[in-house]
C-alpha atoms as a PDB file:
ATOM      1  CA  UNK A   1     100.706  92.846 -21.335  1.00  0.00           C
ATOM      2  CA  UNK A   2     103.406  95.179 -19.822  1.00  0.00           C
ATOM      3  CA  UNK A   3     106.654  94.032 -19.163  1.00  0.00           C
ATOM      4  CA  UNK A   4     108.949  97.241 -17.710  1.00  0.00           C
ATOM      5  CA  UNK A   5     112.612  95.523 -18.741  1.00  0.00           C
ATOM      6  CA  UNK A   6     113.004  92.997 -21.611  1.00  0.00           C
ATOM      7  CA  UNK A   7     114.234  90.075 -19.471  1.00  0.00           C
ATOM      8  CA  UNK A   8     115.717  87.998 -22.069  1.00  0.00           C
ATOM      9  CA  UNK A   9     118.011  90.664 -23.919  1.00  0.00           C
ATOM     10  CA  UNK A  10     119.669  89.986 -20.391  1.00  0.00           C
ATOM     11  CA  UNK A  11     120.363  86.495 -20.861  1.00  0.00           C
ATOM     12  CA  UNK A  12     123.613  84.564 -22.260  1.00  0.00           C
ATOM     13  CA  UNK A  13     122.766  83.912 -25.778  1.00  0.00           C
ATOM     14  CA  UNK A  14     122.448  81.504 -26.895  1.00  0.00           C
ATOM     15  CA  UNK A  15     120.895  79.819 -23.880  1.00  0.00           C
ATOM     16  CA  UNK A  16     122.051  76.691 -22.912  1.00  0.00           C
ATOM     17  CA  UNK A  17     118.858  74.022 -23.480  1.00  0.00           C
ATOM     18  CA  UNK A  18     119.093  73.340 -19.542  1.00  0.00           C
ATOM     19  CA  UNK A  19     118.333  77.174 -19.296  1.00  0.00           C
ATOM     20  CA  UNK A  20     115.420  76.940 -21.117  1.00  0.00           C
ATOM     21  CA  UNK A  21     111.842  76.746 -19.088  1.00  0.00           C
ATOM     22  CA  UNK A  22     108.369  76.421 -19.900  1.00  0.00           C
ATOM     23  CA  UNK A  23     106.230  78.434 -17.761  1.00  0.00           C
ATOM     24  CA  UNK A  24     102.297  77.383 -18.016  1.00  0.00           C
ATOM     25  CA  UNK A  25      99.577  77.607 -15.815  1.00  0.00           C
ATOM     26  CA  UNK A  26      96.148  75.767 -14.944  1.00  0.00           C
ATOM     27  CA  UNK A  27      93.157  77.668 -14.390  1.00  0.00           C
ATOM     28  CA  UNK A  28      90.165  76.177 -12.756  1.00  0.00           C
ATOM     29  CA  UNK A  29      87.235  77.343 -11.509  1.00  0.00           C
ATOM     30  CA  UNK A  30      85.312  76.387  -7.953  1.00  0.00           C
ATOM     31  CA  UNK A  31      82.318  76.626  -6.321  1.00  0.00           C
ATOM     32  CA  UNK A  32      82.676  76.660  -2.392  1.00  0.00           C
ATOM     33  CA  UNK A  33      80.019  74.318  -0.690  1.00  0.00           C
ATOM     34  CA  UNK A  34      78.915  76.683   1.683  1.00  0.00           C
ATOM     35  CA  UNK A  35      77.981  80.186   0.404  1.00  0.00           C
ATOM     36  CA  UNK A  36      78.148  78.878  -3.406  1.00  0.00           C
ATOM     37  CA  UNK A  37      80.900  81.823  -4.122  1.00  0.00           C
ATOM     38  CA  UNK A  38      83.025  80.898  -7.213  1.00  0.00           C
ATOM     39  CA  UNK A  39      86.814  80.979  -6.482  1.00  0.00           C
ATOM     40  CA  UNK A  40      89.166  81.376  -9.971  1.00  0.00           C
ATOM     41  CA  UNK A  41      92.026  79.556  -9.329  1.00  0.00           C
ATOM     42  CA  UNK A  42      95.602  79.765 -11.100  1.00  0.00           C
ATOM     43  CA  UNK A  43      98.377  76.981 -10.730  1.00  0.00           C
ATOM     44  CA  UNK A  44     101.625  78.531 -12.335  1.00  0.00           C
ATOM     45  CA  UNK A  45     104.183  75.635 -13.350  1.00  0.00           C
ATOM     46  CA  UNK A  46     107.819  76.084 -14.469  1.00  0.00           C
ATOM     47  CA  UNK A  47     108.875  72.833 -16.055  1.00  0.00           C
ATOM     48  CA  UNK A  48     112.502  72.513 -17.945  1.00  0.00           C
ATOM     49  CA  UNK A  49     112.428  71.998 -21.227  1.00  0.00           C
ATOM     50  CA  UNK A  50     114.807  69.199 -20.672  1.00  0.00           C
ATOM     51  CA  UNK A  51     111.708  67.555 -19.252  1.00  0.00           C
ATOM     52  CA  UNK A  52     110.192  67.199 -22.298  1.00  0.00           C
ATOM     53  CA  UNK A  53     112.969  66.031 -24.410  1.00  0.00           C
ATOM     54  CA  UNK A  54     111.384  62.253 -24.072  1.00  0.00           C
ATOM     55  CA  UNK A  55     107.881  63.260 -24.662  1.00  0.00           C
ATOM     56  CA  UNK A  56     107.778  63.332 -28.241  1.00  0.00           C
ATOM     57  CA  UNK A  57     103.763  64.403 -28.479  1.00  0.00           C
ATOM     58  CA  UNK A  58     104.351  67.448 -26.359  1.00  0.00           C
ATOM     59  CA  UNK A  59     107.749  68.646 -27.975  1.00  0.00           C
ATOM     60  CA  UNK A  60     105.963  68.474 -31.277  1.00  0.00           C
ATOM     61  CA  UNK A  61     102.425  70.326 -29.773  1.00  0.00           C
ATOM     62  CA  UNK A  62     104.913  72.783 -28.049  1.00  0.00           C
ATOM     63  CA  UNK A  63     106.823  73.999 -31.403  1.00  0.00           C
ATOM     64  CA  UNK A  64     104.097  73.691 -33.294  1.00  0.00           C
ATOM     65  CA  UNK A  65     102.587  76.550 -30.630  1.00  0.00           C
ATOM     66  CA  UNK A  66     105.809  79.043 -30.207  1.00  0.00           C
ATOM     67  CA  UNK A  67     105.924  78.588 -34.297  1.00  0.00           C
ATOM     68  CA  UNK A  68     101.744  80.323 -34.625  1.00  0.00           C
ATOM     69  CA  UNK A  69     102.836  82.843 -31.648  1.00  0.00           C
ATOM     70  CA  UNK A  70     101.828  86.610 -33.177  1.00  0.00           C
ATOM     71  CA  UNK A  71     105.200  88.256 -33.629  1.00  0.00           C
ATOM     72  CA  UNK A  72     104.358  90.727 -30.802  1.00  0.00           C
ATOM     73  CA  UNK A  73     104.201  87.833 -28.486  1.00  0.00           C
ATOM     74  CA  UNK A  74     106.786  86.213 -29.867  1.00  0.00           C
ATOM     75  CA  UNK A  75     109.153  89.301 -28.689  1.00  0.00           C
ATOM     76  CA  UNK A  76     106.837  90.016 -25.151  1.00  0.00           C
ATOM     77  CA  UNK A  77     107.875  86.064 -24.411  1.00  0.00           C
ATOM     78  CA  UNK A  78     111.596  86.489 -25.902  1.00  0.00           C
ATOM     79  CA  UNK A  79     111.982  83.718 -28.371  1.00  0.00           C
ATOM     80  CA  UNK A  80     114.633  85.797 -30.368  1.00  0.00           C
ATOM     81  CA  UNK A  81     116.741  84.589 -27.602  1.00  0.00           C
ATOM     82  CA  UNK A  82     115.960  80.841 -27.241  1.00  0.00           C
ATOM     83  CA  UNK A  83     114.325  79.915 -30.287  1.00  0.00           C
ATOM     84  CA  UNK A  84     117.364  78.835 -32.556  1.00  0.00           C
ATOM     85  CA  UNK A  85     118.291  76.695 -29.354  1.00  0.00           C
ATOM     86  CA  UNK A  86     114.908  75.051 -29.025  1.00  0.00           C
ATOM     87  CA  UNK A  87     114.537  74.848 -32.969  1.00  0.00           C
ATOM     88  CA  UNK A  88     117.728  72.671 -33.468  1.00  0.00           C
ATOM     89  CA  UNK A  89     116.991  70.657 -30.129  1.00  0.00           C
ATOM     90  CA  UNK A  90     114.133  69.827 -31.705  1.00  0.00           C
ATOM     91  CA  UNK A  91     115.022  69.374 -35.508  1.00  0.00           C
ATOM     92  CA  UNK A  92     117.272  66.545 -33.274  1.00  0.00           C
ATOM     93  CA  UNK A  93     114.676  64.883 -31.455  1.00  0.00           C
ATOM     94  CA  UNK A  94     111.431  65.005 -33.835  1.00  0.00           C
ATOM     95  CA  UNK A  95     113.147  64.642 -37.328  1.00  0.00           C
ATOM     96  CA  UNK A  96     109.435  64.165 -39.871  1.00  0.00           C
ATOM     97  CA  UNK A  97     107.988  62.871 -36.424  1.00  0.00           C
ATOM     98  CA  UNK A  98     104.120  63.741 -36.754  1.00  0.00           C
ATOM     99  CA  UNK A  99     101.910  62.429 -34.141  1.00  0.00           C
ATOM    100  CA  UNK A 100      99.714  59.704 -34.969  1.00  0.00           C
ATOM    101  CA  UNK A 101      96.269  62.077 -34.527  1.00  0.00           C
ATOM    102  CA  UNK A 102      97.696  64.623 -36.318  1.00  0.00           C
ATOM    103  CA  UNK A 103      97.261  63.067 -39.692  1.00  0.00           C
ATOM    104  CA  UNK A 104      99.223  63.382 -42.849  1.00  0.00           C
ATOM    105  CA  UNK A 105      98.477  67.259 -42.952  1.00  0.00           C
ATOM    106  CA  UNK A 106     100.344  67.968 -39.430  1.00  0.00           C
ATOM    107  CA  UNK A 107      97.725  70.341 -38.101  1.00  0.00           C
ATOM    108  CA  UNK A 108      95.526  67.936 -35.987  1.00  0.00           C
ATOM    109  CA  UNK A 109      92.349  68.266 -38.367  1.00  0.00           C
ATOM    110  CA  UNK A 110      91.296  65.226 -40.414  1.00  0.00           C
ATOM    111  CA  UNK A 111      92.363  64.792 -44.187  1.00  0.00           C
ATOM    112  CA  UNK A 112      90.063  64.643 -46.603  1.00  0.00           C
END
């Protein structure tokens, strides 16, 4: 991935959590009726973080992603900037929360 200018060493830190976006994107692919071409479609979102604040299953599936990000991505996507923001936000919101599929082990696979 190139990036030319680190964009978050530009930001106010720490971020304010209303600051804080999640960019993600849906990718689908489609076959057009007519000549049967396959068109590869991208849907970018940016959705505040705030947005998620009463969505306890995402917040959780969210962390637990940034948290298993390589530490090259990790510095690509800046979360030396916003991470100690989104960390304590939350530490406030989830507590021990652990999602009822996710099983005494946290990580989504059964227990034995």
């Amino acid at each position: 991935m190139f990036q030319q200018e680190p964009f978050a060493d530009s930001l106010p830190s720490p971020p304010k959590i209303e600051d804080i976006h999640i960019r993600h994107e849906r990718q689908t692919l489609r076959r057009l009726p007519r000549t049967r071409a396959v068109m590869f479609l991208v849907r970018t979102y940016l959705t505040p973080l705030t947005d998620l604040l009463e969505e306890r299953d995402s917040l959780y599936s969210l962390r637990s992603a940034i948290e298993a990000w390589p530490e090259e991505m990790a510095r690509y996507k800046g979360r030396h900037v916003w991470a100690d923001v989104f960390r304590r936000v939350c530490d406030e919101i989830l507590g021990d929360y652990i999602p009822d599929e996710m099983g005494e082990n946290g990580t989504g696979m059964p227990t034995e």
